[in-house]
C-alpha atoms as a PDB file:
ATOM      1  CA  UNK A   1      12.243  -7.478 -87.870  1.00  0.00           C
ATOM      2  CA  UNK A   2      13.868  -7.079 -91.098  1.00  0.00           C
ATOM      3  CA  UNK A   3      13.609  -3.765 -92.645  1.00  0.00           C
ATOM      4  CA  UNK A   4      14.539  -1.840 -95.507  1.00  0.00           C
ATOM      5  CA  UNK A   5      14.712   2.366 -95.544  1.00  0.00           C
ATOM      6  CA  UNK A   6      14.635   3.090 -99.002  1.00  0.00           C
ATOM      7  CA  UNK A   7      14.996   6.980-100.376  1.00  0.00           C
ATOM      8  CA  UNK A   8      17.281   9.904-101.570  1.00  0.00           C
ATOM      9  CA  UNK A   9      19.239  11.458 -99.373  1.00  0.00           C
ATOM     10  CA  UNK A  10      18.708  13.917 -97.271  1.00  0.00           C
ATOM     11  CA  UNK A  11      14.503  12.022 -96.546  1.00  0.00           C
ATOM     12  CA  UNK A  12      15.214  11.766 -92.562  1.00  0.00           C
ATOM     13  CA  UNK A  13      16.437   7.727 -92.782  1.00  0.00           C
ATOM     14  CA  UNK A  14      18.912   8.458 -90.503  1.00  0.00           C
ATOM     15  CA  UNK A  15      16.973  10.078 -87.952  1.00  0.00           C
ATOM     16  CA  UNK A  16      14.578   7.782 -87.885  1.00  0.00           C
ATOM     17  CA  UNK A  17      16.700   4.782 -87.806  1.00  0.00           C
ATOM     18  CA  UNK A  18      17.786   5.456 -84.209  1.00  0.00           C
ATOM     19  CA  UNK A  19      14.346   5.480 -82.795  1.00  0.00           C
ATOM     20  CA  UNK A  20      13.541   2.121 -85.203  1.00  0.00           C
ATOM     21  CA  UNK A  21      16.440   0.028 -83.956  1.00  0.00           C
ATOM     22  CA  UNK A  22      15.900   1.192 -80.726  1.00  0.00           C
ATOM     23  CA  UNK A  23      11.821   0.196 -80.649  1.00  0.00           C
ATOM     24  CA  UNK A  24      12.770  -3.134 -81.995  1.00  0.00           C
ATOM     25  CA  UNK A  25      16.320  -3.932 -80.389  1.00  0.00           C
ATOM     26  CA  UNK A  26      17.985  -4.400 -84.004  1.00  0.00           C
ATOM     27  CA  UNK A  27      21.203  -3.216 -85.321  1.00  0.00           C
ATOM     28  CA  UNK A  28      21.062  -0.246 -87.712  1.00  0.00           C
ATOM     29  CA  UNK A  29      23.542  -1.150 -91.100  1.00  0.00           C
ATOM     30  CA  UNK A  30      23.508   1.898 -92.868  1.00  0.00           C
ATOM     31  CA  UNK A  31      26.522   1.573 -95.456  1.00  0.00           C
ATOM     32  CA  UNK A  32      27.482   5.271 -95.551  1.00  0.00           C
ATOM     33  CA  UNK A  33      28.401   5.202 -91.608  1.00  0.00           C
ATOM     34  CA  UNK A  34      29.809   1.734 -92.366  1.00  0.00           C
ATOM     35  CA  UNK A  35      32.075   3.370 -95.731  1.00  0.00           C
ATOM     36  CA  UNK A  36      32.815   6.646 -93.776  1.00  0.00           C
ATOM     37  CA  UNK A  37      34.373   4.532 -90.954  1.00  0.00           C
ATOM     38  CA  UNK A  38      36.507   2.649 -93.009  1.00  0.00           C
ATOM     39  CA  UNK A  39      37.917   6.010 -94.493  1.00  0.00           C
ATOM     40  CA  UNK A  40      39.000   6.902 -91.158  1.00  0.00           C
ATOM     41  CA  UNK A  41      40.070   4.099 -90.339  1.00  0.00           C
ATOM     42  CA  UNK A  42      42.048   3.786 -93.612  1.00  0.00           C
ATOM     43  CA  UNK A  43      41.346   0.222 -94.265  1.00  0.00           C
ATOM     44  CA  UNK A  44      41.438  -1.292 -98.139  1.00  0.00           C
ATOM     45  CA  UNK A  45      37.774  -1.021 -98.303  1.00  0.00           C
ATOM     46  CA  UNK A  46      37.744   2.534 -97.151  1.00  0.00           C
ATOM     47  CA  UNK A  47      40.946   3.584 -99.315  1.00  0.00           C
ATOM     48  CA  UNK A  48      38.819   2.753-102.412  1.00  0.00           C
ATOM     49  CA  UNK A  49      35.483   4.038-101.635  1.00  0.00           C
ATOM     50  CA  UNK A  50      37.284   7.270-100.766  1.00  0.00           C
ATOM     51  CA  UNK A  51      37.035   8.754-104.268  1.00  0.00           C
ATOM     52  CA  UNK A  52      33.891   8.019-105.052  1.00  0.00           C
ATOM     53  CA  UNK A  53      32.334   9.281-101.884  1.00  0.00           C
ATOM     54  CA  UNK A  54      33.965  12.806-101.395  1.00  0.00           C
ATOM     55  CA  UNK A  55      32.420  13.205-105.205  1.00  0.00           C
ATOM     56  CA  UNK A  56      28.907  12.282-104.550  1.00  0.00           C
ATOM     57  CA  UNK A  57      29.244   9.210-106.862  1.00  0.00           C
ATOM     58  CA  UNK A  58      27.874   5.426-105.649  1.00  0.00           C
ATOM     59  CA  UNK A  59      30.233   3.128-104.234  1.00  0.00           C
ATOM     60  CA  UNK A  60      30.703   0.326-106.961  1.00  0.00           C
ATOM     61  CA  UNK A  61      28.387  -2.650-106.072  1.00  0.00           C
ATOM     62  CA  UNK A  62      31.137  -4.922-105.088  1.00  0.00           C
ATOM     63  CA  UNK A  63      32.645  -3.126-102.725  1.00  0.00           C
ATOM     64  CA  UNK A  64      28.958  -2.759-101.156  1.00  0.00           C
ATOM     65  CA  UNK A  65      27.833  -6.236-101.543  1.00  0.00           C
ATOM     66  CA  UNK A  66      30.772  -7.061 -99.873  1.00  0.00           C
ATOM     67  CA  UNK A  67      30.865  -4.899 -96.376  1.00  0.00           C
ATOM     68  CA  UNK A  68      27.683  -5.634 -96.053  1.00  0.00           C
ATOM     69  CA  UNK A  69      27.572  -9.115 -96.624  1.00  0.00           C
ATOM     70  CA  UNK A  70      30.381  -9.140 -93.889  1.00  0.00           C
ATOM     71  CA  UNK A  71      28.145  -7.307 -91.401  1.00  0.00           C
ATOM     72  CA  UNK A  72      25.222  -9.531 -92.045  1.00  0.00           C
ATOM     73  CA  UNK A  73      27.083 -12.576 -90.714  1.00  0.00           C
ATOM     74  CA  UNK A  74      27.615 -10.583 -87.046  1.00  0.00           C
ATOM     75  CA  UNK A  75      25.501 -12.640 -84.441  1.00  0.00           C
ATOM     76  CA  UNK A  76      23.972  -9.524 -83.590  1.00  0.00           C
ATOM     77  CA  UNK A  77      21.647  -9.852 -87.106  1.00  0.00           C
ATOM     78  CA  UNK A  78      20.230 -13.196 -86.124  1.00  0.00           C
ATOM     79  CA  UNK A  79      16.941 -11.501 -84.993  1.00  0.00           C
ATOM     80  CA  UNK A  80      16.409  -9.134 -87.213  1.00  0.00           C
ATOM     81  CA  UNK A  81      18.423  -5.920 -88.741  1.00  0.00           C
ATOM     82  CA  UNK A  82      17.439  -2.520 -90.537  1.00  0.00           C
ATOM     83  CA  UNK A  83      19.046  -1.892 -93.752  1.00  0.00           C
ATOM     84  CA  UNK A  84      19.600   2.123 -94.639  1.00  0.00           C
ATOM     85  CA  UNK A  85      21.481   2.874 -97.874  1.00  0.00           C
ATOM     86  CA  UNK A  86      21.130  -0.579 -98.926  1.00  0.00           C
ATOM     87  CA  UNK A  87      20.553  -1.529-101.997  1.00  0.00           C
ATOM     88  CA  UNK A  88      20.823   1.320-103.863  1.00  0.00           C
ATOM     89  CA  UNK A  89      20.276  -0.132-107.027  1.00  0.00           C
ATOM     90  CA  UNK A  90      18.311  -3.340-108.509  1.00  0.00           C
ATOM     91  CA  UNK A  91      21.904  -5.026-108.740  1.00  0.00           C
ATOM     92  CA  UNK A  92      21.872  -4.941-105.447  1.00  0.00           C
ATOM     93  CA  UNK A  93      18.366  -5.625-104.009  1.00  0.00           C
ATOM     94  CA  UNK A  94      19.445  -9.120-106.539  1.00  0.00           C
ATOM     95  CA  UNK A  95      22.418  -9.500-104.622  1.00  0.00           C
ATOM     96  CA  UNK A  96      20.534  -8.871-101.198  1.00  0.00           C
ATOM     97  CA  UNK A  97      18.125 -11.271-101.798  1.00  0.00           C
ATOM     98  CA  UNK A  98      20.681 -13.993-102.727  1.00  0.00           C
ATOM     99  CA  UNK A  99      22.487 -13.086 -99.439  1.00  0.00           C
ATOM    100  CA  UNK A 100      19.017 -13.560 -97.477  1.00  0.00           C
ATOM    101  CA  UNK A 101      17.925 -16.949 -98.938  1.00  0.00           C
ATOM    102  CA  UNK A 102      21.936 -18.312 -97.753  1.00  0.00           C
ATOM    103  CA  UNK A 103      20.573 -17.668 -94.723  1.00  0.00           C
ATOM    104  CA  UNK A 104      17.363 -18.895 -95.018  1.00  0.00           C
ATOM    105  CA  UNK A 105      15.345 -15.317 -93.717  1.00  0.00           C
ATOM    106  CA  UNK A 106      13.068 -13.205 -95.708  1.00  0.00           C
ATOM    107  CA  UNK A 107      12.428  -9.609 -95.263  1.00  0.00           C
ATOM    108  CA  UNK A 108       9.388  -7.535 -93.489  1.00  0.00           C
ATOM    109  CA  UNK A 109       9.176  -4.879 -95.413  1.00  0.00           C
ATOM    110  CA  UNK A 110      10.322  -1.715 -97.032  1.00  0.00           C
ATOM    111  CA  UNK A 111       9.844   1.641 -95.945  1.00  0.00           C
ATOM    112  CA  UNK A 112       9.919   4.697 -98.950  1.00  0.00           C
ATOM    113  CA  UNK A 113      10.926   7.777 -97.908  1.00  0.00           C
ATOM    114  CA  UNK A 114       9.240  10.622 -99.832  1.00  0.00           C
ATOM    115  CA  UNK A 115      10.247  13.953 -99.773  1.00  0.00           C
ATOM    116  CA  UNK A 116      10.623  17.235-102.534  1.00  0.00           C
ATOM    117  CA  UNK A 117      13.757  17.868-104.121  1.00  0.00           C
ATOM    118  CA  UNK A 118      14.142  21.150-102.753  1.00  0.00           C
ATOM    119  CA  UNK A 119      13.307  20.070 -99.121  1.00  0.00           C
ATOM    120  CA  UNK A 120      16.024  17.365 -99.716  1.00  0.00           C
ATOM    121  CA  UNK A 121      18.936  19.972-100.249  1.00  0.00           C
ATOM    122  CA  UNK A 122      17.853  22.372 -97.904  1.00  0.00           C
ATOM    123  CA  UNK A 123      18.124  19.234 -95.842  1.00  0.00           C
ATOM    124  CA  UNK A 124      21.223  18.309 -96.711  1.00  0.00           C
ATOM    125  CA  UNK A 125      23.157  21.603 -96.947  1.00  0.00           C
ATOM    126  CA  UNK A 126      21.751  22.214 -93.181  1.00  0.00           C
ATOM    127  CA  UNK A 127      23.181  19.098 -91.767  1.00  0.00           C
ATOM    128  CA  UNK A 128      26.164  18.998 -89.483  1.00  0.00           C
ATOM    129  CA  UNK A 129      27.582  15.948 -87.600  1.00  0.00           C
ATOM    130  CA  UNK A 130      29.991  15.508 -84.125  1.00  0.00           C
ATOM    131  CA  UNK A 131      33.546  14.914 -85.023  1.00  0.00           C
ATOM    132  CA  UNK A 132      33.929  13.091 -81.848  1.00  0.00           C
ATOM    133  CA  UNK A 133      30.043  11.184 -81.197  1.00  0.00           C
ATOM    134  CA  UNK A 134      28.626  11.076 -84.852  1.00  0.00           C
ATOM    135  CA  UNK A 135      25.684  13.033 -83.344  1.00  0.00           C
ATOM    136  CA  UNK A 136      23.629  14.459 -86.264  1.00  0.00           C
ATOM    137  CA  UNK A 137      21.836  18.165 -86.273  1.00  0.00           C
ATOM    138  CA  UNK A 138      20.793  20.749 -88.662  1.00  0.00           C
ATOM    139  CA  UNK A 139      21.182  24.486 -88.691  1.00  0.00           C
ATOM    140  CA  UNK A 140      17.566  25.254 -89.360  1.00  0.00           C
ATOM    141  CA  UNK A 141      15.237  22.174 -88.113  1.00  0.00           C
ATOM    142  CA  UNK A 142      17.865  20.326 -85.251  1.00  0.00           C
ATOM    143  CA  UNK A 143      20.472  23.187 -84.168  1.00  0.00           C
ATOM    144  CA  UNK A 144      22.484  22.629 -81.136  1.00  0.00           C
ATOM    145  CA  UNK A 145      22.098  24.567 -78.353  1.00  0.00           C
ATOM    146  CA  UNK A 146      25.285  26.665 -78.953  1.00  0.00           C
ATOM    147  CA  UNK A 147      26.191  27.185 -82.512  1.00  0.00           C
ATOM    148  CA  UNK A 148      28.721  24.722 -84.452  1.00  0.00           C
ATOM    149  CA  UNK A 149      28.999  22.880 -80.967  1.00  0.00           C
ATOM    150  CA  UNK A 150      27.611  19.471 -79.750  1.00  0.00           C
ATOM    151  CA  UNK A 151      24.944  19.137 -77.082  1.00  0.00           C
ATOM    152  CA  UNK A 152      26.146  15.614 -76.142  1.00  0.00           C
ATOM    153  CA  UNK A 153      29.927  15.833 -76.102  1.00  0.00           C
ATOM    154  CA  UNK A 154      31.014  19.871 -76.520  1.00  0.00           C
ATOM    155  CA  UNK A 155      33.504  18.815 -79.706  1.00  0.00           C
ATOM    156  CA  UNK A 156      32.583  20.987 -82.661  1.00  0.00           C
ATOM    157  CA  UNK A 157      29.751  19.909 -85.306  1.00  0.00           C
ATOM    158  CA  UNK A 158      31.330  19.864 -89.226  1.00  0.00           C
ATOM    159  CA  UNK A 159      29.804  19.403 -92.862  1.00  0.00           C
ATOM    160  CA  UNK A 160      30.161  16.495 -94.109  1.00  0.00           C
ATOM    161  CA  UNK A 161      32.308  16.682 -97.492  1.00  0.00           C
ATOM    162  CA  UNK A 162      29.201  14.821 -99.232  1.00  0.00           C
ATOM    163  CA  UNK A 163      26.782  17.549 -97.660  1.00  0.00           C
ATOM    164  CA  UNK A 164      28.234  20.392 -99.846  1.00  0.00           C
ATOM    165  CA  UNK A 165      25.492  21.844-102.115  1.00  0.00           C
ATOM    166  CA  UNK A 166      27.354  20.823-105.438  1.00  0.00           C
ATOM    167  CA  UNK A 167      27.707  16.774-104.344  1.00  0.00           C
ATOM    168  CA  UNK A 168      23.866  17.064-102.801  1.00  0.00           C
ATOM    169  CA  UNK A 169      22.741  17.992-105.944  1.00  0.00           C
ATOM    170  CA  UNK A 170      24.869  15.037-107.656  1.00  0.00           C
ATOM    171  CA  UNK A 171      23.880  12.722-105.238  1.00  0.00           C
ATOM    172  CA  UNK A 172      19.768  13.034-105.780  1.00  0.00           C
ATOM    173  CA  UNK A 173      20.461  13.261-109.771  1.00  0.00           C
ATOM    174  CA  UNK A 174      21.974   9.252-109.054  1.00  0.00           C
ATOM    175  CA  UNK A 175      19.200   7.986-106.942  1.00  0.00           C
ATOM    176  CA  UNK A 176      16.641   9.360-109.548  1.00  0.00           C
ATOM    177  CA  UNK A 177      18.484   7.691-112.154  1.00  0.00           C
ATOM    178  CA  UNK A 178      19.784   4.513-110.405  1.00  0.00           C
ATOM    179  CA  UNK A 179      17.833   3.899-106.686  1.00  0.00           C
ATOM    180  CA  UNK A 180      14.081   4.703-108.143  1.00  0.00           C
ATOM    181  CA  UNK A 181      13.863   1.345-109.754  1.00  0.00           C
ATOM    182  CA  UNK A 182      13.686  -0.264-106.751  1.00  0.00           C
ATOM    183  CA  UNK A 183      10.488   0.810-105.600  1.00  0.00           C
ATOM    184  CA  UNK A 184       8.785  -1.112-108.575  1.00  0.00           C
ATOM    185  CA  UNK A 185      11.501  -3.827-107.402  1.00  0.00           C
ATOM    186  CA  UNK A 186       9.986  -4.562-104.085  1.00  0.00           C
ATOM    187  CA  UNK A 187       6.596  -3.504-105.350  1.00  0.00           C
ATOM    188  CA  UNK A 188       6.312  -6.226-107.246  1.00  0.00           C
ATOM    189  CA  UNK A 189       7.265  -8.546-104.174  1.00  0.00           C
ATOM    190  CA  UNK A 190       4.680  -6.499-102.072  1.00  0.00           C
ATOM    191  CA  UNK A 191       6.869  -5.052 -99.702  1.00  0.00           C
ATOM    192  CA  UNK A 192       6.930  -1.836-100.104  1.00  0.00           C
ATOM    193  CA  UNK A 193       4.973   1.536 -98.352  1.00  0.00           C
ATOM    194  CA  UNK A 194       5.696   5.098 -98.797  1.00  0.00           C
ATOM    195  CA  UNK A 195       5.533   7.411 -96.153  1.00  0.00           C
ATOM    196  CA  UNK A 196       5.845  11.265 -96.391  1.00  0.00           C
ATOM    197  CA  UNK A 197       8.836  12.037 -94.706  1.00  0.00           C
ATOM    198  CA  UNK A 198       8.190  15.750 -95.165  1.00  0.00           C
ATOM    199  CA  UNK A 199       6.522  15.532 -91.606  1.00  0.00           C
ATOM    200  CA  UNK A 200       7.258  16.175 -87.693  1.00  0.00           C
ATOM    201  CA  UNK A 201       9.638  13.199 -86.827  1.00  0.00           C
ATOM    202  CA  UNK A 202       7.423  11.427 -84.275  1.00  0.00           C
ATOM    203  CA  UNK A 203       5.031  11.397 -86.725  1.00  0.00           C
ATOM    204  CA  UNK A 204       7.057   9.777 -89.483  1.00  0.00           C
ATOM    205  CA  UNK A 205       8.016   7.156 -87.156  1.00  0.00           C
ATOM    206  CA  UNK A 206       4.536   6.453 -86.254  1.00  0.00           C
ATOM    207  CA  UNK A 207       4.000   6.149 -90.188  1.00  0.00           C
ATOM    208  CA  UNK A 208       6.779   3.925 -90.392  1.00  0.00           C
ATOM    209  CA  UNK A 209       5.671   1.388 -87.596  1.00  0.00           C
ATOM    210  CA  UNK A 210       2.339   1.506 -88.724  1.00  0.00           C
ATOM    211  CA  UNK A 211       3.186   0.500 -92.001  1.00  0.00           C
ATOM    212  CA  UNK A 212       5.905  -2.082 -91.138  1.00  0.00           C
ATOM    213  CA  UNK A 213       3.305  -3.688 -88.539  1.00  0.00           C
ATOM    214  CA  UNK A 214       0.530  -3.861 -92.236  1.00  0.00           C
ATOM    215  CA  UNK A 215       3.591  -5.820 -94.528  1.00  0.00           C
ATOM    216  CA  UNK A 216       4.515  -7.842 -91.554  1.00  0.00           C
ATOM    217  CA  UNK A 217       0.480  -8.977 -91.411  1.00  0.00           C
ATOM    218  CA  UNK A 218       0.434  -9.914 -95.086  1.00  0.00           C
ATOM    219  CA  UNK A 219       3.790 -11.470 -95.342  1.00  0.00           C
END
């Protein structure tokens, strides 16, 4: 299974990757985990994605072509992978589908995540992650069990600098003007379903399969 999650941020693609990659034993690549480690970490990559991050601006595509063409080429993508935050732009879905045909695979499908504006920065204003396990909640629709503290591990829960209201709000205004093209991208290769993400999460991810199960039929 290879899979696309396509949509602005803040539309539930990272909730629902864990229970996709878990259904179909495939690694989840989602470039933002991928960027943010490299920031801790402090590597080259990470140094000069740094800056645009923390201000809600894209990564420039070469930088992004490049980690993930690097974590394409892990043994652990041989059967199959899920793409989240990738491509963000028709540059990129170009780029991406040169980087498939090297290797000689094609993808499944691509799942669009739909979801109001508003929702989306309620969404993302709400979120707070584990410093230590990366778990994700949200103050109004995931809160832990004890405020600002982590079910899983007990280390406190923080905002993301990228989560702030302000770099939200940039954020969305970029996918609407760069990341929206793609839809009529993979439209035109039919691989592409919407699915509300505005729902209960089982539900979405019974959308999701659902529709990856109709591309994988037709492709």
């Amino acid at each position: 299974m290879r899979t696309i999650f396509l949509g602005p941020p803040g539309a539930g693609k990272g909730t629902q990757a864990a229970a996709f990659v878990e259904h179909f034993n495939i690694p989840h690549i989602s470039t933002g985990n991928m960027f943010r480690e490299a920031i801790k970490a402090g590597t080259v990559i990470g140094l000069k994605a740094k800056k645009y991050k923390y201000a809600g601006s894209l990564v420039p595509d070469d930088l992004t072509i490049r980690i993930v063409q690097e974590r394409l080429n892990h043994v652990d993508c041989a059967s199959g992978f899920l793409l989240d935050g990738f491509p963000r732009n028709v540059a990129q879905a170009s780029a991406l589908d040169m980087i498939l045909r090297s290797h000689e695979i094609k993808l499944d499908g691509v799942i669009n995540f739909e979801v109001q504006e508003k929702k989306l920065l309620n969404r993302i204003t709400g979120r707070r992650v584990c410093c230590h396990c990366g778990a994700t909640y949200h103050q109004l629709f995931n809160p832990p069990a004890k405020e600002e503290i982590c079910d899983k591990c007990g280390s406190e829960l923080h905002q993301r600098p990228d989560d702030t209201l302000e770099t939200a709000q940039n954020r969305i205004r970029i996918y609407n003007e760069q990341t929206e093209p793609l839809i009529n991208y993979y439209r035109s290769q039919g691989l592409i379903t919407g699915v509300q993400g505005d729902q209960k999460i089982d539900i979405v991810l019974q959308d999701i399969l659902k529709a990856v199960g109709k591309v994988s039929e037709v492709s």
